[in-house]
C-alpha atoms as a PDB file:
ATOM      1  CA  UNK A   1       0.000   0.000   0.000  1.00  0.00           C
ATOM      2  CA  UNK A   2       2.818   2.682   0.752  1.00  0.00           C
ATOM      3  CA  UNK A   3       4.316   1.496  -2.353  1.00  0.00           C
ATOM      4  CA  UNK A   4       1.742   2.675  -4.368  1.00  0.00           C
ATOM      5  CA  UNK A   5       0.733   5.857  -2.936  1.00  0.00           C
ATOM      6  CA  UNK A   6       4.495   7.238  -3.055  1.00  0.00           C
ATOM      7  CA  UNK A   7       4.472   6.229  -6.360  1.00  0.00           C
ATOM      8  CA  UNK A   8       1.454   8.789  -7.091  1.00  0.00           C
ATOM      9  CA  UNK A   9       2.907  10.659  -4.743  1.00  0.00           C
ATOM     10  CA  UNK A  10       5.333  13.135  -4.181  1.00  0.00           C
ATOM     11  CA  UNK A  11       6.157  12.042  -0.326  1.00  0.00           C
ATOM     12  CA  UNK A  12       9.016  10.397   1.016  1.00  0.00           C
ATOM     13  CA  UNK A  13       9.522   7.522   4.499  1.00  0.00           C
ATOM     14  CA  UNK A  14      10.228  10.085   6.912  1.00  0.00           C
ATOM     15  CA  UNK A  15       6.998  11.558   6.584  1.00  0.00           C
ATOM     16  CA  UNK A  16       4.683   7.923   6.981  1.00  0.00           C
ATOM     17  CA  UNK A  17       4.214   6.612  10.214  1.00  0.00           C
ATOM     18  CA  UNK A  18       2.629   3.314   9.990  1.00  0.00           C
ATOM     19  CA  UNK A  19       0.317   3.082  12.630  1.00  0.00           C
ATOM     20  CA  UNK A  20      -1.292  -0.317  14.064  1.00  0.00           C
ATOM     21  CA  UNK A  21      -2.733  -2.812  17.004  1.00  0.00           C
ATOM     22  CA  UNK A  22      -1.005  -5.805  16.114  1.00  0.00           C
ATOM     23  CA  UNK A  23       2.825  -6.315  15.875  1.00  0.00           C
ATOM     24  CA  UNK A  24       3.293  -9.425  13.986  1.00  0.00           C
ATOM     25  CA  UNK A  25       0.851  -7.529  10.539  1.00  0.00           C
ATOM     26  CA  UNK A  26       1.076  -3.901  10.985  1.00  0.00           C
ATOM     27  CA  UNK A  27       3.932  -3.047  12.534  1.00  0.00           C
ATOM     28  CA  UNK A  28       6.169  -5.866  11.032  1.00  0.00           C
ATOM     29  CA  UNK A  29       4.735  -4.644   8.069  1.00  0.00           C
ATOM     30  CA  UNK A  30       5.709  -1.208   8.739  1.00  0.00           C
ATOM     31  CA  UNK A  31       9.295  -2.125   9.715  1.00  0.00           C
ATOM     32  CA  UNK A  32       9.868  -3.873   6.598  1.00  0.00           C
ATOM     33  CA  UNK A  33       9.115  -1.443   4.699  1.00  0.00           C
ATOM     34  CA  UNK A  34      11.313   0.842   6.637  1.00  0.00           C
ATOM     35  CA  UNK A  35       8.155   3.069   7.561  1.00  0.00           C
ATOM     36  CA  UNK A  36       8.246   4.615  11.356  1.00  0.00           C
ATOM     37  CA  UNK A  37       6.110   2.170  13.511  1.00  0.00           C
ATOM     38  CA  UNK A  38       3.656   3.318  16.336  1.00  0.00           C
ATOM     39  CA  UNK A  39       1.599   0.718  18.434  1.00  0.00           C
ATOM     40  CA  UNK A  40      -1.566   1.436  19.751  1.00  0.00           C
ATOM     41  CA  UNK A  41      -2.702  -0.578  22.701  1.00  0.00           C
ATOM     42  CA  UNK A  42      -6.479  -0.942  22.391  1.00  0.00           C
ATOM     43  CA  UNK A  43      -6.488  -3.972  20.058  1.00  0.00           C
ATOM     44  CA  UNK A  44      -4.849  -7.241  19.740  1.00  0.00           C
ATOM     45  CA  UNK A  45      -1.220  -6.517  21.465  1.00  0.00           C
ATOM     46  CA  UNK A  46      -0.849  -5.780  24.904  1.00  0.00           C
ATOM     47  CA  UNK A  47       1.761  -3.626  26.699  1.00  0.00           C
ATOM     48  CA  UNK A  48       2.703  -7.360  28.735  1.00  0.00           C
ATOM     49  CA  UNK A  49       3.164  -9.416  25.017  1.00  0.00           C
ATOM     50  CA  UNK A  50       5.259  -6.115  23.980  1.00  0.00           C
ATOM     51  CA  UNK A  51       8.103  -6.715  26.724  1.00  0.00           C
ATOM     52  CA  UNK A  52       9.807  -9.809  25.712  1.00  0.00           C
ATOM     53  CA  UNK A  53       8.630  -9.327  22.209  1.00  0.00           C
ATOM     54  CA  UNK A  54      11.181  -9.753  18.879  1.00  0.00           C
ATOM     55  CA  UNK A  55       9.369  -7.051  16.912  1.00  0.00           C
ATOM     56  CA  UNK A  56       9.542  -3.896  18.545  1.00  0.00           C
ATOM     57  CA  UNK A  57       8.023  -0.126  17.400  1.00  0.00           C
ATOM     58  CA  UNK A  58       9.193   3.097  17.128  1.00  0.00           C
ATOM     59  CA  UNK A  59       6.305   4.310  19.185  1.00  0.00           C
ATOM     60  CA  UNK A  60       3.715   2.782  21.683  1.00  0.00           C
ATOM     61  CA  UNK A  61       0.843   4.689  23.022  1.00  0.00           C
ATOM     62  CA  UNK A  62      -2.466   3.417  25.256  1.00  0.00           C
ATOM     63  CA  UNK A  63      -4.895   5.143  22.810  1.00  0.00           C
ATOM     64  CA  UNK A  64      -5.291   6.523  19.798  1.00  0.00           C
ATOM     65  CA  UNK A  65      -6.215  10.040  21.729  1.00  0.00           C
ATOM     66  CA  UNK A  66      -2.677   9.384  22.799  1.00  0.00           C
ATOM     67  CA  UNK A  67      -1.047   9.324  19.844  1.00  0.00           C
ATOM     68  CA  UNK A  68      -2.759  12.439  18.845  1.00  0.00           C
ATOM     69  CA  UNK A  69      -1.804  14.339  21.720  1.00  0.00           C
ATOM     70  CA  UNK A  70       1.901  13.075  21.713  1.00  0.00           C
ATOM     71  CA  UNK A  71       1.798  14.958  17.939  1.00  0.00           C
ATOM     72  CA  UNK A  72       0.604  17.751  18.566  1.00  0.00           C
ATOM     73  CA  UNK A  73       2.842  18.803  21.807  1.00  0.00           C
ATOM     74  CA  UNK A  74       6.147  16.650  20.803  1.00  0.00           C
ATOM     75  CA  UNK A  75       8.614  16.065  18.465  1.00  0.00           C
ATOM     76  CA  UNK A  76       8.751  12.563  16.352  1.00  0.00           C
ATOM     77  CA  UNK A  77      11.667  11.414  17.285  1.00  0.00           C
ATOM     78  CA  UNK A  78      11.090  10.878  21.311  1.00  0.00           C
ATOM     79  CA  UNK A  79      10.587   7.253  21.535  1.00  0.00           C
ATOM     80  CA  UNK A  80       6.628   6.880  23.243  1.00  0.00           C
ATOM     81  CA  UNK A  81       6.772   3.396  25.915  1.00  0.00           C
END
């Protein structure tokens, strides 16, 4: 999918940020594709399966509201845990 909207267009990886409840589809899929990851914790993953996990985001917030906040009052590159 990012694939093919950069290709129409004109934006480049540091401005995506691949955003997802479940680390082994979105945000593997994310990290693959060298997109910025953030994981939101109201869906499948929990902040317990996150600890010892192998796949691991640039971001995690509780909520979506969260993540909202965090953009509007922070830089992107402060690491969200």
């Amino acid at each position: 999918m990012y694939i093919l909207y950069t290709s129409d267009h004109v934006i480049g990886m540091v401005c995506v940020l691949m955003i997802g409840d479940r680390l082994e589809t979105d945000i593997l899929l994310g990290l693959n594709s060298g997109i910025k990851t953030a994981l939101v914790l109201t869906g499948v993953t929990s902040c317990n399966a996150l600890e010892n996990h192998p796949i691991s985001p640039n971001y995690v917030f509780s909520t979506m509201g969260d993540l909202l906040l965090s953009a509007e009052s922070e830089p992107a590159s402060s690491k969200k845990v």
